[in-house]
PDB file of N, CA and C in Angstrom:
ATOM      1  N   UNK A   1    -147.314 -13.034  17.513  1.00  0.00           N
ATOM      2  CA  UNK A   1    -147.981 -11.865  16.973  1.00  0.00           C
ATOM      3  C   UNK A   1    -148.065 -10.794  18.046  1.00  0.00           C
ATOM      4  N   UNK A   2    -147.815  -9.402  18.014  1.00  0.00           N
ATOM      5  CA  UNK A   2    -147.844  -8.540  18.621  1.00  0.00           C
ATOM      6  C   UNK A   2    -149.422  -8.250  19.051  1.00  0.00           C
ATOM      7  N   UNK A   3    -149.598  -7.509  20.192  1.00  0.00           N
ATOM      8  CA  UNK A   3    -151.071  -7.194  20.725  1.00  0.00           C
ATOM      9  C   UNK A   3    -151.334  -6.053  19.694  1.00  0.00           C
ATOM     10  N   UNK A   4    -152.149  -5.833  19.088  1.00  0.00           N
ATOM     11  CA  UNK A   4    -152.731  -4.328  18.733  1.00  0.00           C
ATOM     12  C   UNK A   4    -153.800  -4.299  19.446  1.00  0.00           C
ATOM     13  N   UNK A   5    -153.586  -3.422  20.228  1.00  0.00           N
ATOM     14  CA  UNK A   5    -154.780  -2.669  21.036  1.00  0.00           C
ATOM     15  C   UNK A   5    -154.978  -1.348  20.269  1.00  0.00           C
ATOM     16  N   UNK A   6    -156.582  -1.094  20.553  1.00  0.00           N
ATOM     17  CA  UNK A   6    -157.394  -0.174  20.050  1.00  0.00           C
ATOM     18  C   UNK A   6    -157.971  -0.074  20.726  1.00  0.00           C
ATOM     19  N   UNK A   7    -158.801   1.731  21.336  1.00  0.00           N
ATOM     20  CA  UNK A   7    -159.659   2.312  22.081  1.00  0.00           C
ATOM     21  C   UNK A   7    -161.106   2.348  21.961  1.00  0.00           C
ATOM     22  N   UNK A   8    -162.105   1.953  22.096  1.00  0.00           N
ATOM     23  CA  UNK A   8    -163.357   3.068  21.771  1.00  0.00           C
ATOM     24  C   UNK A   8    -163.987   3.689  22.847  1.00  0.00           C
ATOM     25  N   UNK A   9    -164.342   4.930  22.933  1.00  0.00           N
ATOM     26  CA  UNK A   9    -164.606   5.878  23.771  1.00  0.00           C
ATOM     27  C   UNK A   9    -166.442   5.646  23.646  1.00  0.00           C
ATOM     28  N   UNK A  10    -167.326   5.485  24.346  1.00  0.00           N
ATOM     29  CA  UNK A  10    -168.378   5.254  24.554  1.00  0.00           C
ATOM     30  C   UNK A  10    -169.207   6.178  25.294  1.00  0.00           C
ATOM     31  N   UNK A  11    -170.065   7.082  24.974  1.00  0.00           N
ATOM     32  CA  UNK A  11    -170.936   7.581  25.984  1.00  0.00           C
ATOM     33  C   UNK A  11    -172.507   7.138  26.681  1.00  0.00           C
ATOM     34  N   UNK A  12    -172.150   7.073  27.605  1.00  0.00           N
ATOM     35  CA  UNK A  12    -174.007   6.444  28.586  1.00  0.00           C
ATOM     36  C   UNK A  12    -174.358   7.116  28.628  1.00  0.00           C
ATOM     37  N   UNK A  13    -175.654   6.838  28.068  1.00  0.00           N
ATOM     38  CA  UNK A  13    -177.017   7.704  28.130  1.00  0.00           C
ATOM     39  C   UNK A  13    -177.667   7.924  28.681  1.00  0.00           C
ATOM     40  N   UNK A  14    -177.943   6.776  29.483  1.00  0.00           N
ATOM     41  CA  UNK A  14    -178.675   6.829  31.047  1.00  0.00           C
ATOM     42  C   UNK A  14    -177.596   6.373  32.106  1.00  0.00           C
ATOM     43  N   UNK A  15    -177.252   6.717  33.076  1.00  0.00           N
ATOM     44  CA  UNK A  15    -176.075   6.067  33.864  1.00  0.00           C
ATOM     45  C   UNK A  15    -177.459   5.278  34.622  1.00  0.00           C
ATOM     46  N   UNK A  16    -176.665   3.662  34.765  1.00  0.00           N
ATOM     47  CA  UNK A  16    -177.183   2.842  35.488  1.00  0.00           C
ATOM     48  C   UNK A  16    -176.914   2.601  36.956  1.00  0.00           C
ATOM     49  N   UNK A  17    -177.865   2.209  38.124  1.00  0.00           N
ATOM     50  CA  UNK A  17    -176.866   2.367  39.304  1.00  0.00           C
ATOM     51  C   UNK A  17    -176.027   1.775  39.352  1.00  0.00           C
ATOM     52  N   UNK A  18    -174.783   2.108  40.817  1.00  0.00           N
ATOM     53  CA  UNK A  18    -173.769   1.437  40.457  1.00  0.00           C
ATOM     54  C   UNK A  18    -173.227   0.035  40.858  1.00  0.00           C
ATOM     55  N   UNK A  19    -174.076  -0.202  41.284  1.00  0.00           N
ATOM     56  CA  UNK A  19    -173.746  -1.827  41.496  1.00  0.00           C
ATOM     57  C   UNK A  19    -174.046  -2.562  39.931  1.00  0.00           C
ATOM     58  N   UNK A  20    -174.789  -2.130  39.241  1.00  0.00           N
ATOM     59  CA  UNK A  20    -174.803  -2.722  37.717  1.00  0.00           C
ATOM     60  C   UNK A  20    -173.631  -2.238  36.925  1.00  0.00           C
ATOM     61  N   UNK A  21    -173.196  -0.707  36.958  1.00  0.00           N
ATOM     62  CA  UNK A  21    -172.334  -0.461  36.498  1.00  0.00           C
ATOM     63  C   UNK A  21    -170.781  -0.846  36.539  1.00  0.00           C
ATOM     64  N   UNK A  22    -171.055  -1.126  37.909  1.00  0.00           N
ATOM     65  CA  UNK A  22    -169.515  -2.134  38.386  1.00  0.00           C
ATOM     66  C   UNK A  22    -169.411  -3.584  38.171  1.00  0.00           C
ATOM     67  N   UNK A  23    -170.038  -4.154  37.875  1.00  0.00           N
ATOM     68  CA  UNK A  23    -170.664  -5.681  37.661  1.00  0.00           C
ATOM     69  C   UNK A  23    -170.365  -5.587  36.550  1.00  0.00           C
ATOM     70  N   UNK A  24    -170.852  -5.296  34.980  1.00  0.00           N
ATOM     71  CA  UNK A  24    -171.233  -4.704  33.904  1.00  0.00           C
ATOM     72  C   UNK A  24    -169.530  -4.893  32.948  1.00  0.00           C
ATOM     73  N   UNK A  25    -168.968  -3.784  34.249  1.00  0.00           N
ATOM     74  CA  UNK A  25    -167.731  -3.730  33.814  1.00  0.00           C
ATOM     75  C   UNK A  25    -166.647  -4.964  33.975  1.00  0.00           C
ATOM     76  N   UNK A  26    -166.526  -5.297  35.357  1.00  0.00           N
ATOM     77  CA  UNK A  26    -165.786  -6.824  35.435  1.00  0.00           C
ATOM     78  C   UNK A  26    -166.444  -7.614  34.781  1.00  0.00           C
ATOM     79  N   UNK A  27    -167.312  -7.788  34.603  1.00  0.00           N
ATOM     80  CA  UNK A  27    -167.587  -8.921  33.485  1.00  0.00           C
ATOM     81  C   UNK A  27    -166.841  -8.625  32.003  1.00  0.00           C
ATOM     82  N   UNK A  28    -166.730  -7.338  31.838  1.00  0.00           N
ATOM     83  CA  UNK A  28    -166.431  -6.983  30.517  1.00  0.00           C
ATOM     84  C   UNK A  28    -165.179  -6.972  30.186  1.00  0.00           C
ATOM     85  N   UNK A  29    -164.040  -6.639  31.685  1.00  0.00           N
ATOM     86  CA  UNK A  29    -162.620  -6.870  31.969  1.00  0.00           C
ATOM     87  C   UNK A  29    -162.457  -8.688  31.279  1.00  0.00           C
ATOM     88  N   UNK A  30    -163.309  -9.087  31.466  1.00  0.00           N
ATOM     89  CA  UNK A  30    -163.163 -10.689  31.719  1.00  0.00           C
ATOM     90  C   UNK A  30    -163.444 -11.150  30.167  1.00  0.00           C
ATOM     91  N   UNK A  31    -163.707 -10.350  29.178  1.00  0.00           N
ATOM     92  CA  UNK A  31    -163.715 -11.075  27.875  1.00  0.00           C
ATOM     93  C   UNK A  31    -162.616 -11.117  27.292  1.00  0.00           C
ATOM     94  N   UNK A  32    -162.525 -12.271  26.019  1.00  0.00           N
ATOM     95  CA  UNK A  32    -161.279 -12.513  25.483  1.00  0.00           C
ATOM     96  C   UNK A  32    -160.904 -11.288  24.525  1.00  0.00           C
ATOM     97  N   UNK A  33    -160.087 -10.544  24.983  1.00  0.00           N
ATOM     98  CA  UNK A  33    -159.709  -9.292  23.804  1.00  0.00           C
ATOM     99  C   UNK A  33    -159.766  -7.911  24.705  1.00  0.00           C
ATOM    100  N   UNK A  34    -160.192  -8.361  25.944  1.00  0.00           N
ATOM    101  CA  UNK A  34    -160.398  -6.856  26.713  1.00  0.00           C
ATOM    102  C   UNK A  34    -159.134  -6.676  27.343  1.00  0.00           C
ATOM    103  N   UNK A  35    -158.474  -5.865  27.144  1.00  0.00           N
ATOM    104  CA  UNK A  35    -157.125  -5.085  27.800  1.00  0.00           C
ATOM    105  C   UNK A  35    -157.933  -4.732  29.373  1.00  0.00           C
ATOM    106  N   UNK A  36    -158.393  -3.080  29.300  1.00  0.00           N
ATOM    107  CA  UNK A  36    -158.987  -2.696  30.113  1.00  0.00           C
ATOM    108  C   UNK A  36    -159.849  -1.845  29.639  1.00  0.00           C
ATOM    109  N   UNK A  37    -160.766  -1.654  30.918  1.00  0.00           N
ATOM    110  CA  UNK A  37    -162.118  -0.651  30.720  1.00  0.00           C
ATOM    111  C   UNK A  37    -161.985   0.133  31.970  1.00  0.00           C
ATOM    112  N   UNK A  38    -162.408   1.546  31.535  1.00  0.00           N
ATOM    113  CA  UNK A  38    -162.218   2.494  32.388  1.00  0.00           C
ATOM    114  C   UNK A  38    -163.533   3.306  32.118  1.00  0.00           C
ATOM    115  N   UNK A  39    -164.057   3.881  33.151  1.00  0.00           N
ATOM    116  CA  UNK A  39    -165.130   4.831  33.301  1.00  0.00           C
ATOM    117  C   UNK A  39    -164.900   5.994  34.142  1.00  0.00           C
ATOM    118  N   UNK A  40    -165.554   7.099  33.361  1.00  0.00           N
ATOM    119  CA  UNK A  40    -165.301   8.451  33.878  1.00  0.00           C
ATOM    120  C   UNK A  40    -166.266   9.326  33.195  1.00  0.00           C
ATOM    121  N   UNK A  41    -167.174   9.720  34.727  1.00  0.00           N
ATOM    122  CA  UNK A  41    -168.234  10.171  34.377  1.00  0.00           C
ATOM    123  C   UNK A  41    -169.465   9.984  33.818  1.00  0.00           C
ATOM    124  N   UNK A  42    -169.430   9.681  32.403  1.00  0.00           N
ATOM    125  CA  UNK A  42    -170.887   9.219  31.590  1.00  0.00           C
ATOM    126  C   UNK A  42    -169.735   8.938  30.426  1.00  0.00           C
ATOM    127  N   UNK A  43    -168.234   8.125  30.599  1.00  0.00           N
ATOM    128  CA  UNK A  43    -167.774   7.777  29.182  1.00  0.00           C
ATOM    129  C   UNK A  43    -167.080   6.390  29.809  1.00  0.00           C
ATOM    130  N   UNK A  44    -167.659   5.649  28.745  1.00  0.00           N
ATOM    131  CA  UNK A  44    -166.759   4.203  29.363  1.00  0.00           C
ATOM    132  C   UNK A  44    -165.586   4.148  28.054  1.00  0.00           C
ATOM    133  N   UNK A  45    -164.609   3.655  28.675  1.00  0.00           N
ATOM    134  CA  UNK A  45    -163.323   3.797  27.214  1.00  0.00           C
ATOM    135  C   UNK A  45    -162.464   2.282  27.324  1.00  0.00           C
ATOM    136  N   UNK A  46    -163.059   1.458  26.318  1.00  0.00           N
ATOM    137  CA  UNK A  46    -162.770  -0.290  26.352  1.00  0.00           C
ATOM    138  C   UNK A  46    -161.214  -0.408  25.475  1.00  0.00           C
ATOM    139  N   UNK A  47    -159.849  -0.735  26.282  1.00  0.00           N
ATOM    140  CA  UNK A  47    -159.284  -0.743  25.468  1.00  0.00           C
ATOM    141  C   UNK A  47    -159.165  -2.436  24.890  1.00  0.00           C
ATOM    142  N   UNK A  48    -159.004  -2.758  23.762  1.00  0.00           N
ATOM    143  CA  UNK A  48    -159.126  -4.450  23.402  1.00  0.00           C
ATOM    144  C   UNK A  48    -158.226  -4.668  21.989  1.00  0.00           C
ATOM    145  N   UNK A  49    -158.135  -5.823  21.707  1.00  0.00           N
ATOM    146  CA  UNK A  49    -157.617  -6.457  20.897  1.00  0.00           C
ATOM    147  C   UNK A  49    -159.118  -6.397  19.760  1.00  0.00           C
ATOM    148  N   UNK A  50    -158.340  -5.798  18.440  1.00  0.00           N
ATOM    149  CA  UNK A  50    -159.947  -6.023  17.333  1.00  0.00           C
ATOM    150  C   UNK A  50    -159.503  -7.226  16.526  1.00  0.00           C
ATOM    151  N   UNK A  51    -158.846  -8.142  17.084  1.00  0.00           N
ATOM    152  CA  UNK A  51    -158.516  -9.423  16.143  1.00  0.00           C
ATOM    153  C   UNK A  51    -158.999 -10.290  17.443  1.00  0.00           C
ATOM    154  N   UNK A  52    -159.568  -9.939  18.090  1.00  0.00           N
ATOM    155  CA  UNK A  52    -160.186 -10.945  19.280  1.00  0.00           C
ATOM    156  C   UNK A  52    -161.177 -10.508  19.580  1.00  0.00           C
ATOM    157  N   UNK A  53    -161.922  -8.927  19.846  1.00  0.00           N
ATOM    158  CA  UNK A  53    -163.134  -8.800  19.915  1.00  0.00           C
ATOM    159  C   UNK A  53    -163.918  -7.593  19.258  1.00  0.00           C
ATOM    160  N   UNK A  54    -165.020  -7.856  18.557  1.00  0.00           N
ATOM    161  CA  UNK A  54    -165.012  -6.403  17.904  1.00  0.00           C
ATOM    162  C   UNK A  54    -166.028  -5.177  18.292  1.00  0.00           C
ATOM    163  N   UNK A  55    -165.675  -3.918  18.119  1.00  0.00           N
ATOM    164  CA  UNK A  55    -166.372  -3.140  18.940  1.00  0.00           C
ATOM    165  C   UNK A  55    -167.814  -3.298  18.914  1.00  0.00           C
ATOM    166  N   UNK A  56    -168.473  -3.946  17.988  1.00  0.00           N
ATOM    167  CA  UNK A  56    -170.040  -3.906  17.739  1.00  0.00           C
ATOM    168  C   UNK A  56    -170.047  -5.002  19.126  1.00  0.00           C
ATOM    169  N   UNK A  57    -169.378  -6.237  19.529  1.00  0.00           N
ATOM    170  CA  UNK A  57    -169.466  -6.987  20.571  1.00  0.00           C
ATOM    171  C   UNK A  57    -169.587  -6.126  21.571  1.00  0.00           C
ATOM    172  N   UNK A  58    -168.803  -5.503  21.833  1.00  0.00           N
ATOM    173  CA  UNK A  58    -168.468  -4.604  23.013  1.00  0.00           C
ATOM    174  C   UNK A  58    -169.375  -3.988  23.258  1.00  0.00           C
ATOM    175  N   UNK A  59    -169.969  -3.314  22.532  1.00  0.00           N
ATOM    176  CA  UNK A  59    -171.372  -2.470  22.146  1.00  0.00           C
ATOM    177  C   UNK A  59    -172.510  -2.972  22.935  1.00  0.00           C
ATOM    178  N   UNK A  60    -172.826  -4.173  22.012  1.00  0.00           N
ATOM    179  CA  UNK A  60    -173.691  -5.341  22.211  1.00  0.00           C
ATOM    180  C   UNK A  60    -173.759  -5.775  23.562  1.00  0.00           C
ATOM    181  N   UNK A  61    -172.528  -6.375  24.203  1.00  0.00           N
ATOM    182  CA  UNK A  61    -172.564  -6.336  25.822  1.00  0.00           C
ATOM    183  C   UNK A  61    -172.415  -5.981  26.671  1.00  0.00           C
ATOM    184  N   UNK A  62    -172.608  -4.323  26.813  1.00  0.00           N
ATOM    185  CA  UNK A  62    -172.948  -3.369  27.313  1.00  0.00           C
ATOM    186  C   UNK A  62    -174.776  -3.387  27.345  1.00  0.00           C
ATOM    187  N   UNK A  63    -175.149  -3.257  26.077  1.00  0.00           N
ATOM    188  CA  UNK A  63    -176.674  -3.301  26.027  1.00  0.00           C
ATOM    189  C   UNK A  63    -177.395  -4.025  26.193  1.00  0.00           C
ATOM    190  N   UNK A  64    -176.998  -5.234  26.714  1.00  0.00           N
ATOM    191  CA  UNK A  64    -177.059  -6.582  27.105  1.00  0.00           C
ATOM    192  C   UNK A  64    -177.138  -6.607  28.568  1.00  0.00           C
ATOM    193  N   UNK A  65    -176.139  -5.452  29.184  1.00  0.00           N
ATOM    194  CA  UNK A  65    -175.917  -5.895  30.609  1.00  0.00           C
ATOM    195  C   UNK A  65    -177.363  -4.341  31.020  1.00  0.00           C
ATOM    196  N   UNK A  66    -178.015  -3.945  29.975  1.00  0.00           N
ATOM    197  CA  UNK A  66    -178.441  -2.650  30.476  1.00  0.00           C
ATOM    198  C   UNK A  66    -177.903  -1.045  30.482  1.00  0.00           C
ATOM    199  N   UNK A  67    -176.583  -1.479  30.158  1.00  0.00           N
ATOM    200  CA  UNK A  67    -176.251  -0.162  29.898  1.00  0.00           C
ATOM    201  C   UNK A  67    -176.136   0.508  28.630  1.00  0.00           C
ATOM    202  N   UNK A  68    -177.265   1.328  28.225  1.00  0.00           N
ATOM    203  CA  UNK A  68    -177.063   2.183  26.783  1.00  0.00           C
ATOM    204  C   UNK A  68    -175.930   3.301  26.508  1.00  0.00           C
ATOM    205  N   UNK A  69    -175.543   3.065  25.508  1.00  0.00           N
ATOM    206  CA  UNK A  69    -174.244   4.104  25.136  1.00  0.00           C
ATOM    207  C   UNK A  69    -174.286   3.782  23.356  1.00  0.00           C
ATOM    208  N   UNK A  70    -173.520   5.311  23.508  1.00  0.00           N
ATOM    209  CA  UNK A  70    -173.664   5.570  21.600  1.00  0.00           C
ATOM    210  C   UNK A  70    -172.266   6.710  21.910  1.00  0.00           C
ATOM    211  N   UNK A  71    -171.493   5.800  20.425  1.00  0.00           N
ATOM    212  CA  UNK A  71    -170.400   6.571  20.378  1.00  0.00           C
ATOM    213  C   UNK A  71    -170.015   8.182  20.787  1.00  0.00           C
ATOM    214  N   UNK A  72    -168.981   8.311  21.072  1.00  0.00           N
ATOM    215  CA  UNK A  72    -168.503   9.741  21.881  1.00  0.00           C
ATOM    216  C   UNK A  72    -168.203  10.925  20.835  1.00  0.00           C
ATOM    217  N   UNK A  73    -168.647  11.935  21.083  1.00  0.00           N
ATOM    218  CA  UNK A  73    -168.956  13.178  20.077  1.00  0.00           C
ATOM    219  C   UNK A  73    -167.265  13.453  19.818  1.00  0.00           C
ATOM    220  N   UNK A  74    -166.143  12.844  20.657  1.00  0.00           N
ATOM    221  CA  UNK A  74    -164.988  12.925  19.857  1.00  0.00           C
ATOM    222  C   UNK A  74    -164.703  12.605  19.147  1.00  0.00           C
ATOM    223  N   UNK A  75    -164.998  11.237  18.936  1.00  0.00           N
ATOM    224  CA  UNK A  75    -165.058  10.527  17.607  1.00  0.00           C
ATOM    225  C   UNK A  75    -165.194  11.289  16.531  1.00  0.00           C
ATOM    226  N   UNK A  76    -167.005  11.303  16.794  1.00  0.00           N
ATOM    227  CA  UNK A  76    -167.885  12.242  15.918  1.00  0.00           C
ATOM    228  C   UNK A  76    -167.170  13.221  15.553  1.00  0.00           C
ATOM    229  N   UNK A  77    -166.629  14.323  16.295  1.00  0.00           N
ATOM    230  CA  UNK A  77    -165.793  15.472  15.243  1.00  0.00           C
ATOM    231  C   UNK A  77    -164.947  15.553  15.302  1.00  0.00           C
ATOM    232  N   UNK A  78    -163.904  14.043  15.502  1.00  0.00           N
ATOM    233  CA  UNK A  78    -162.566  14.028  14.837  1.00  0.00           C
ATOM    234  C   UNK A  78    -162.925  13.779  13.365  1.00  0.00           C
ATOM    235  N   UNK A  79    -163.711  12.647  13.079  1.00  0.00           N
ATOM    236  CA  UNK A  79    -164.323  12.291  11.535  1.00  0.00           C
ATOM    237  C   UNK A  79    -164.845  13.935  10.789  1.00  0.00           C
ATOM    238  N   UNK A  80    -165.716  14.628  11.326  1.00  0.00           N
ATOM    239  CA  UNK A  80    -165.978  15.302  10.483  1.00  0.00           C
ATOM    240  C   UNK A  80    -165.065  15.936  10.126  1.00  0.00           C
ATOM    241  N   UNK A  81    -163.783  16.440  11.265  1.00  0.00           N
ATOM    242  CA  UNK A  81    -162.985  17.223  10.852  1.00  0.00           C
ATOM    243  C   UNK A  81    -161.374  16.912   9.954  1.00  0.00           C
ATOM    244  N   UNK A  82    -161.863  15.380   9.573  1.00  0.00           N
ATOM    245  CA  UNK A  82    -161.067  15.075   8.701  1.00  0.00           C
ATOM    246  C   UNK A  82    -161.818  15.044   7.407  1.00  0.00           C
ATOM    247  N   UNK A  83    -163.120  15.124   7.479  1.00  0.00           N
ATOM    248  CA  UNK A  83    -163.824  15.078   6.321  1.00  0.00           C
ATOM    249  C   UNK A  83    -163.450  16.759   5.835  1.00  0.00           C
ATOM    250  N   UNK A  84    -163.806  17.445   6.862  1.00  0.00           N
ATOM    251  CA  UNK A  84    -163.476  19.436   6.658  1.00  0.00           C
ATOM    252  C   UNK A  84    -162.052  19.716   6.173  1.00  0.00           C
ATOM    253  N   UNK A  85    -161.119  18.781   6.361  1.00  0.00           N
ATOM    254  CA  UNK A  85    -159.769  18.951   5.631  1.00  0.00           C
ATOM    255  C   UNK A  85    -159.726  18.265   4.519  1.00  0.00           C
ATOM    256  N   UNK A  86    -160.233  17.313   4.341  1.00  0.00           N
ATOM    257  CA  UNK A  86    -160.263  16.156   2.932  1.00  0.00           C
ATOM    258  C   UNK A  86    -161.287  17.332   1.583  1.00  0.00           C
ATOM    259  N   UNK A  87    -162.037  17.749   2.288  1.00  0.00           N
ATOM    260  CA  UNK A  87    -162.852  18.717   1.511  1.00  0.00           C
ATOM    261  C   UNK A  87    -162.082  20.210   1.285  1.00  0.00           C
ATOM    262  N   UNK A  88    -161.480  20.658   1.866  1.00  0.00           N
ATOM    263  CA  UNK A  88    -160.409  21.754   1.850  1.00  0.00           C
ATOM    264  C   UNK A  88    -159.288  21.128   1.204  1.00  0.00           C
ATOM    265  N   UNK A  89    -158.640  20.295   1.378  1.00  0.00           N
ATOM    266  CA  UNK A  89    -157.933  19.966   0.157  1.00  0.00           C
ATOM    267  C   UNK A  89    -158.013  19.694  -1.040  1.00  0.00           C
ATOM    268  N   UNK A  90    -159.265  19.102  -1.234  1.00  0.00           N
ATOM    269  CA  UNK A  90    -160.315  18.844  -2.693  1.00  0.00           C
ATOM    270  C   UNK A  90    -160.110  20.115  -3.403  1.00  0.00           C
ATOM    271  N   UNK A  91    -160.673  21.527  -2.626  1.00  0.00           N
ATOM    272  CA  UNK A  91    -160.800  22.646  -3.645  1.00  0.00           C
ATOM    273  C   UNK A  91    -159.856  22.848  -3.799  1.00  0.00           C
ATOM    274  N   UNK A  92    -158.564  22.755  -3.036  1.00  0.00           N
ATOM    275  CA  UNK A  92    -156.977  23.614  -3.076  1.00  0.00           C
ATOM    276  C   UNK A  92    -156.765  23.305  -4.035  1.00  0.00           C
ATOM    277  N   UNK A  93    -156.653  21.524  -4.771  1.00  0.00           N
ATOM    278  CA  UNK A  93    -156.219  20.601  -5.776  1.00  0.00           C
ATOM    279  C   UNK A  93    -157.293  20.967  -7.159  1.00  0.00           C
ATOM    280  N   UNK A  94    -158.329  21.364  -6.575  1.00  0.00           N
ATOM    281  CA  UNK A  94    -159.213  20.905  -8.069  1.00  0.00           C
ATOM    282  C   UNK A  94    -160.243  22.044  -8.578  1.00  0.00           C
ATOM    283  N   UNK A  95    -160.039  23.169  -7.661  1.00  0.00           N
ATOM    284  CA  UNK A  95    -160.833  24.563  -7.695  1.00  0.00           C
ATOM    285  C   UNK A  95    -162.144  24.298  -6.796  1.00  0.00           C
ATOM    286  N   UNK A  96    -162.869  25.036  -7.011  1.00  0.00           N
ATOM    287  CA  UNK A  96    -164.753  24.868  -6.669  1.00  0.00           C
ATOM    288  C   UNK A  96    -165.766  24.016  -7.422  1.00  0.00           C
ATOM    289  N   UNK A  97    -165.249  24.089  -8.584  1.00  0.00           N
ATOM    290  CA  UNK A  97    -166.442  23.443  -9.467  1.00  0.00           C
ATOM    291  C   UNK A  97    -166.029  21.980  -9.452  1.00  0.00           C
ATOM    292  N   UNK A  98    -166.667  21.343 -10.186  1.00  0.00           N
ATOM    293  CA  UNK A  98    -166.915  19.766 -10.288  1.00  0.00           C
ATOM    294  C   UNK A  98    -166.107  19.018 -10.999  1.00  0.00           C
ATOM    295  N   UNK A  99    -165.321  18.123 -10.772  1.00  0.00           N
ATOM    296  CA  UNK A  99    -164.274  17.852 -11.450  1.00  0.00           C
ATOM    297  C   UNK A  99    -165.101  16.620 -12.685  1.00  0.00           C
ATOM    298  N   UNK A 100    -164.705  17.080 -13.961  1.00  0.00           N
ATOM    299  CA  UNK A 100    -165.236  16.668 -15.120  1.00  0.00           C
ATOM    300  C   UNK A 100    -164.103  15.611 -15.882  1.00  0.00           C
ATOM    301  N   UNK A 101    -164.060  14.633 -16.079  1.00  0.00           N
ATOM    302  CA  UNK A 101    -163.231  13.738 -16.313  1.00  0.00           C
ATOM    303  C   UNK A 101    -163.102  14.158 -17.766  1.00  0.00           C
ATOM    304  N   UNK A 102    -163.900  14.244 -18.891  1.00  0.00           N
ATOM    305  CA  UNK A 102    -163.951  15.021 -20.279  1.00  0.00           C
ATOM    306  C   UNK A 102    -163.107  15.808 -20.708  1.00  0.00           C
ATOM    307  N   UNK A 103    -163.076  16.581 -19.667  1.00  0.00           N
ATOM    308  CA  UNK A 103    -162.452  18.117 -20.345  1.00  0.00           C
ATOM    309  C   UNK A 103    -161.123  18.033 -19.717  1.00  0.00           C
ATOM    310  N   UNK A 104    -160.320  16.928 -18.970  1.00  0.00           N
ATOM    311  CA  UNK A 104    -159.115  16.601 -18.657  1.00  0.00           C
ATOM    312  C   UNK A 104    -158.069  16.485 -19.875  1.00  0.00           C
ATOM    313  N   UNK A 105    -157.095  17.343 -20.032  1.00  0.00           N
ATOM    314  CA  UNK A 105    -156.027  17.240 -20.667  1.00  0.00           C
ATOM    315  C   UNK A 105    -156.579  17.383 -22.041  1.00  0.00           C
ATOM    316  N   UNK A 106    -157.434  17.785 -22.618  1.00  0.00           N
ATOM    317  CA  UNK A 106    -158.194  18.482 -23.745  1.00  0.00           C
ATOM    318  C   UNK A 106    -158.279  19.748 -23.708  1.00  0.00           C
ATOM    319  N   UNK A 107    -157.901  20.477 -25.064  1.00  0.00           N
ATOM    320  CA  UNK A 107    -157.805  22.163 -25.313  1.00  0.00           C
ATOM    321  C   UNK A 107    -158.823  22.765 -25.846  1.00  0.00           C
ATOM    322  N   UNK A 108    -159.916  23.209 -25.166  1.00  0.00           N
ATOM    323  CA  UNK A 108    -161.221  23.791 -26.032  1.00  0.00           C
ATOM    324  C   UNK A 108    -161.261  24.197 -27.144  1.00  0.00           C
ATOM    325  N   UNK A 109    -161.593  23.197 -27.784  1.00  0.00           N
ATOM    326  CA  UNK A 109    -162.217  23.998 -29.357  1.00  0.00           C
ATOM    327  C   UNK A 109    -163.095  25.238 -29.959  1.00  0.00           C
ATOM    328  N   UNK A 110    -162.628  25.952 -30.238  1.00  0.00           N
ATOM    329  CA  UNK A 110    -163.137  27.665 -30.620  1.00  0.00           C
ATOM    330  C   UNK A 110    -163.278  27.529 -32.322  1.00  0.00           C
ATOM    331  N   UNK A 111    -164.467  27.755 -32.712  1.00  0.00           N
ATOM    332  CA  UNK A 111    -164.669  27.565 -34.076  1.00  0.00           C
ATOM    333  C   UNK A 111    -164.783  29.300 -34.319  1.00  0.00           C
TER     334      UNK A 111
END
């Protein structure tokens, strides 16, 4: 089976000193599914296998070792800004108003 590796980008909230923060991390190099972990600045970025470990783990033993982090605002507005195109394509396809399943492929009746 091929590796699929996947990223998650993490931001610390409080930076811990760094003898925890370096500790923290080789331990975290050392789980089954961890490619690598890299830190820069106030973003830790875990790359891993998600058929061997899953990001809520990753999460979890980070907050475990003391270090708090909550997903990275890239994330955050890559999602919205696929939500801002998924919604811009909605009106292109279907106008402004509310799409009414009823009045689909039916010719208004005028008495």
């Amino acid at each position: 089976m091929e590796d699929y590796i996947q990223n998650i980008q993490l931001r610390v909230d409080e930076l811990p000193d760094h003898d925890l923060l370096n500790a923290c991390l080789t331990s975290l190099k050392k789980e089954e599914g961890i490619q690598n972990v890299l830190f820069d600045k106030q973003t830790i970025t875990v790359y891993f296998n998600p058929y061997r470990i899953s990001e809520e783990e990753i999460i979890s033993e980070l907050n475990t070792a003391g270090i708090k982090t909550s997903l990275s605002e890239k994330r955050i507005k890559g999602f919205r800004g696929w939500l801002k195109n998924m919604a811009a394509q909605n009106k292109k396809s279907f106008g402004g108003h509310k799409l009414d399943c009823c009045d689909l492929n039916q010719k208004k009746h005028v008495e």
